[in-house]
N, C-alpha and C. Protein backbone atom coordinates (compact mmCIF):
# COMPACT_ATOMS: atom_id res chain seq x y z
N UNK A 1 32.01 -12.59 14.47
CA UNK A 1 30.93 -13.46 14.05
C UNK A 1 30.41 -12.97 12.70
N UNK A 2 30.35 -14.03 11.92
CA UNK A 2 29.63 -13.42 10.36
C UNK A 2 28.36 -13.35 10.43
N UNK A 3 28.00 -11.96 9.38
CA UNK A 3 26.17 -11.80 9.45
C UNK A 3 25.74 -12.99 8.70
N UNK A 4 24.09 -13.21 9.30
CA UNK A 4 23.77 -14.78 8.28
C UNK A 4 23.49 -14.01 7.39
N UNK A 5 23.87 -15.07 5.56
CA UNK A 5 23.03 -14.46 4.78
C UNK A 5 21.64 -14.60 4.34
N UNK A 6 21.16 -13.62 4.16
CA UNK A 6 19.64 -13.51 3.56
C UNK A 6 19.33 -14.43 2.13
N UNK A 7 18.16 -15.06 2.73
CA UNK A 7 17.71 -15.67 1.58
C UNK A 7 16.34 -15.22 0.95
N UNK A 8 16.80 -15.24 -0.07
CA UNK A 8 15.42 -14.64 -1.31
C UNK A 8 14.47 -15.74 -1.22
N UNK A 9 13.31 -15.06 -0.88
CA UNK A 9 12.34 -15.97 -0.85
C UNK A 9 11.89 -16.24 -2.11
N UNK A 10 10.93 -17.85 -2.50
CA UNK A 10 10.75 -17.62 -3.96
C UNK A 10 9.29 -16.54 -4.23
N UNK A 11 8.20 -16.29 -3.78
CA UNK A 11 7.84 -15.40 -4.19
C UNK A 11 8.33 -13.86 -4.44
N UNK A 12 9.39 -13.43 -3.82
CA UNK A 12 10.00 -12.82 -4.10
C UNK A 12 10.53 -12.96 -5.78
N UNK A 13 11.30 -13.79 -5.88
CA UNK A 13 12.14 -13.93 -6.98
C UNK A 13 10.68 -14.07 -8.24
N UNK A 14 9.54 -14.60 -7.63
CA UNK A 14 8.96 -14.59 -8.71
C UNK A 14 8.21 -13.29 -9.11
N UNK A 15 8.00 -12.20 -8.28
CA UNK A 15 8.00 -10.90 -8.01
C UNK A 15 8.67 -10.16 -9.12
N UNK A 16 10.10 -9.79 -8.86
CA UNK A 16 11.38 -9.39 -9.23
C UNK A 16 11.01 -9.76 -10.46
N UNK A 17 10.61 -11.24 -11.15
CA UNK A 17 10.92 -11.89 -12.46
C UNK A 17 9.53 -10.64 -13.30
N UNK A 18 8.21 -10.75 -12.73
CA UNK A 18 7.52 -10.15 -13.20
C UNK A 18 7.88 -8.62 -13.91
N UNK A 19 8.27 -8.35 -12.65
CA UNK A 19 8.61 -6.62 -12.90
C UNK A 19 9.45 -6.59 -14.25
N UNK A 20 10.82 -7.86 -13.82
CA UNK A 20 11.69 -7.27 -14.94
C UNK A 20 10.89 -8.00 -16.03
N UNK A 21 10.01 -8.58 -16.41
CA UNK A 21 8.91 -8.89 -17.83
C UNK A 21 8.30 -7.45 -18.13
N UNK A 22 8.35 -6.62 -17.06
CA UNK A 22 7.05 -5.64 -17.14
C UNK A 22 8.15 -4.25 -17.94
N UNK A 23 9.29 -4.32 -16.94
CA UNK A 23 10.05 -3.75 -18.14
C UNK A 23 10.45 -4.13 -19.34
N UNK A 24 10.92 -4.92 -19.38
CA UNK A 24 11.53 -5.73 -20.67
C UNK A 24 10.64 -5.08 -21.66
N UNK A 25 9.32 -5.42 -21.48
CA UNK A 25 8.07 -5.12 -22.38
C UNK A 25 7.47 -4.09 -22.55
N UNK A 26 7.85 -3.20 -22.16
CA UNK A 26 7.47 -1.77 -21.97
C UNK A 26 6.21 -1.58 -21.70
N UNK A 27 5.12 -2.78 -20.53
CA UNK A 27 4.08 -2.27 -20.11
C UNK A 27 4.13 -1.11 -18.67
N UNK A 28 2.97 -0.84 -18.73
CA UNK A 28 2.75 0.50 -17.96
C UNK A 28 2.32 -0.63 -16.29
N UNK A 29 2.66 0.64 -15.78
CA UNK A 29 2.01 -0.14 -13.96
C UNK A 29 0.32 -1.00 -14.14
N UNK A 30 -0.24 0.30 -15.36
CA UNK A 30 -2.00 -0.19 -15.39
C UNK A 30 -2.25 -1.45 -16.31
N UNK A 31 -1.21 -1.56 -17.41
CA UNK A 31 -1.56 -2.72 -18.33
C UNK A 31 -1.14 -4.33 -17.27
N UNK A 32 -0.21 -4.12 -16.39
CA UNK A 32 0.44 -5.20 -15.60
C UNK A 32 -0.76 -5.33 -14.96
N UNK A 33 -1.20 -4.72 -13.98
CA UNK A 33 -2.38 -5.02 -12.80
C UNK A 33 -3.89 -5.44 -13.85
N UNK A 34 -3.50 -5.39 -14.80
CA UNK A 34 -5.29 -5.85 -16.04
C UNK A 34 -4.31 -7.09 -15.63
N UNK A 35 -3.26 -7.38 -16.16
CA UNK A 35 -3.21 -9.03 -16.82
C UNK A 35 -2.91 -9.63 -15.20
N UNK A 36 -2.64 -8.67 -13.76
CA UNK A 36 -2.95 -9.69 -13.16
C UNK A 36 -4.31 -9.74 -12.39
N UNK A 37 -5.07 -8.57 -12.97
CA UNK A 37 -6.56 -8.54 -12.57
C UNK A 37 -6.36 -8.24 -10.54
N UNK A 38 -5.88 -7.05 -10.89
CA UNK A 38 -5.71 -6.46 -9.18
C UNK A 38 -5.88 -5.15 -9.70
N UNK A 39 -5.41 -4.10 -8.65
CA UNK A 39 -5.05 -2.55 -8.87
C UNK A 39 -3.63 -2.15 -8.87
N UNK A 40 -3.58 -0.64 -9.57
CA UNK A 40 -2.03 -0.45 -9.85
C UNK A 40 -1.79 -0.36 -7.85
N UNK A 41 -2.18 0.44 -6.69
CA UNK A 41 -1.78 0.04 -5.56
C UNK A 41 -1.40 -1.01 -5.17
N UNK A 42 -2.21 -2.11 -5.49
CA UNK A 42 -1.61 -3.65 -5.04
C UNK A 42 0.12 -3.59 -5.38
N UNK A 43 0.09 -3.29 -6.42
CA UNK A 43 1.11 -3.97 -7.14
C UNK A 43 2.31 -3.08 -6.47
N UNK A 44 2.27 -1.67 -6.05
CA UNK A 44 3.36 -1.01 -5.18
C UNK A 44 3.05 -1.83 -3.66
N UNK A 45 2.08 -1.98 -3.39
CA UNK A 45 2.09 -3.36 -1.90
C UNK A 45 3.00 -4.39 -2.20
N UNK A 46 2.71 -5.21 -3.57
CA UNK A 46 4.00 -6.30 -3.86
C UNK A 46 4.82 -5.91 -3.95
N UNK A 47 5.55 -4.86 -4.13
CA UNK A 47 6.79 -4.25 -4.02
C UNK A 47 7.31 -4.43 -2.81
N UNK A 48 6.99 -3.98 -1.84
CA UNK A 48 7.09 -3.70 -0.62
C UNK A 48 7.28 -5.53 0.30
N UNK A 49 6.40 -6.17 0.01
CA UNK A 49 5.94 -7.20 -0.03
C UNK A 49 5.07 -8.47 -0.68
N UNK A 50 5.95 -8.81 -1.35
CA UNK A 50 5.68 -9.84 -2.72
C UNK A 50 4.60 -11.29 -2.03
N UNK A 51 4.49 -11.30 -0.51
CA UNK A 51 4.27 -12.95 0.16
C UNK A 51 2.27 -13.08 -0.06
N UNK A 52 1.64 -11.76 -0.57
CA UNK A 52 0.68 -11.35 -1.12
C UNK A 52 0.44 -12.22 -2.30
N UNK A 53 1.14 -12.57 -3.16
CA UNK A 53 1.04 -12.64 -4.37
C UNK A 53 0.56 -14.28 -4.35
N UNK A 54 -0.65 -14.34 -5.34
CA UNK A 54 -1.24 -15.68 -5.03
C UNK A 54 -0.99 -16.69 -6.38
N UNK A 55 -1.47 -17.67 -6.08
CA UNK A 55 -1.07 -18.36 -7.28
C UNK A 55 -2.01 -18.42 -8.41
N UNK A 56 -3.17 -18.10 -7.87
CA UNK A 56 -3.94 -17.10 -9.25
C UNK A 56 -3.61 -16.06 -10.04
N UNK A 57 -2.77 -15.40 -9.52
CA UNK A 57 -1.96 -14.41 -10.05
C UNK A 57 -1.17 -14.84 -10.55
N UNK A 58 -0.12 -15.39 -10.47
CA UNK A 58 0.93 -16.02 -10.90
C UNK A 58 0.29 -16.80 -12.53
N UNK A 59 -0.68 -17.62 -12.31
CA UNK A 59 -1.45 -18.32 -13.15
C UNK A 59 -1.74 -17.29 -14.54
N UNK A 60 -2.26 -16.19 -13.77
CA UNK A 60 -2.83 -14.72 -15.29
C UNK A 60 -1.76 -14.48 -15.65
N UNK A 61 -0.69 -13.98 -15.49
CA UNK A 61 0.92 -13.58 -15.80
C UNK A 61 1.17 -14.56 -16.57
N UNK A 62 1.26 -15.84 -16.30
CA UNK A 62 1.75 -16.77 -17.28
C UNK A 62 0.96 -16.64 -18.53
N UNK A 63 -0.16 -17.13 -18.02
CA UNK A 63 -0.92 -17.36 -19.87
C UNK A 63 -0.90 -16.19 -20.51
N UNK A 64 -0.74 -14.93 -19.82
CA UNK A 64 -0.48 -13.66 -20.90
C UNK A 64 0.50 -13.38 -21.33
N UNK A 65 1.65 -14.10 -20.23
CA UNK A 65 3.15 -13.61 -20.85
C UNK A 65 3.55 -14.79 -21.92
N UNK A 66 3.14 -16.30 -21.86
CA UNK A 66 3.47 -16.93 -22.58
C UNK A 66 4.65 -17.46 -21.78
N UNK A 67 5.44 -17.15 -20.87
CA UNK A 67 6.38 -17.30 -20.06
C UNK A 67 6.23 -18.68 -19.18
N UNK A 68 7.17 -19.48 -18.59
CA UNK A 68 7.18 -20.95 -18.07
C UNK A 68 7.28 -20.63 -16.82
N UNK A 69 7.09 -21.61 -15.57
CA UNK A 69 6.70 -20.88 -14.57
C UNK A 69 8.41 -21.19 -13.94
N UNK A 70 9.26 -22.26 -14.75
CA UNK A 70 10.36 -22.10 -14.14
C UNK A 70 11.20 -21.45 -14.49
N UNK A 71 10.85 -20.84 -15.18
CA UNK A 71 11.72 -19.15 -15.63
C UNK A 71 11.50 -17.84 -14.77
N UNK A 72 10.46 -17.98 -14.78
CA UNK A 72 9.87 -17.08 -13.09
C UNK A 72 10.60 -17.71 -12.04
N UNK A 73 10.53 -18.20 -11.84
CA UNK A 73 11.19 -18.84 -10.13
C UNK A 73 12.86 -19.03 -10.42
N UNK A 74 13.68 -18.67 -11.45
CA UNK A 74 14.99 -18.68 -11.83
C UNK A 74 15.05 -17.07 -10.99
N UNK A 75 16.35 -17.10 -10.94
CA UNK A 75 17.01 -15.83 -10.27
C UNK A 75 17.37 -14.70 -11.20
């Protein structure tokens, strides 16, 4: 019998998209949690579990990154 495969949830993927912005850009854990107006802990919680992540958040990330929201939700 084949294992089912796992599906990426989209907050997840929109998770993942952040981080790799956060590298790309060489911000720090503390400059990320200002622009999404949380704490650097939260943000190792979204790690762990991204289903946290609200769409107010999502909302601050954009207008600071300048970024489209269907570029976030791309894989």
């Amino acid at each position: 019998m084949a294992k089912k495969a796992q599906r990426i949830t989209l907050y997840k993927k929109i998770w993942g998209n952040i981080r790799k912005y956060q590298y790309l850009h060489d911000l720090s854990d503390e400059e990320l949690a200002k622009i999404l107006e949380l704490t650097t802990r939260t943000l190792y919680t979204y790690d762990k579990d991204p289903s946290g992540l609200t769409l107010k958040r999502v909302q601050s990330f954009i207008d600071c990154s300048g970024m489209e929201l269907d570029v976030l939700t791309s894989a």
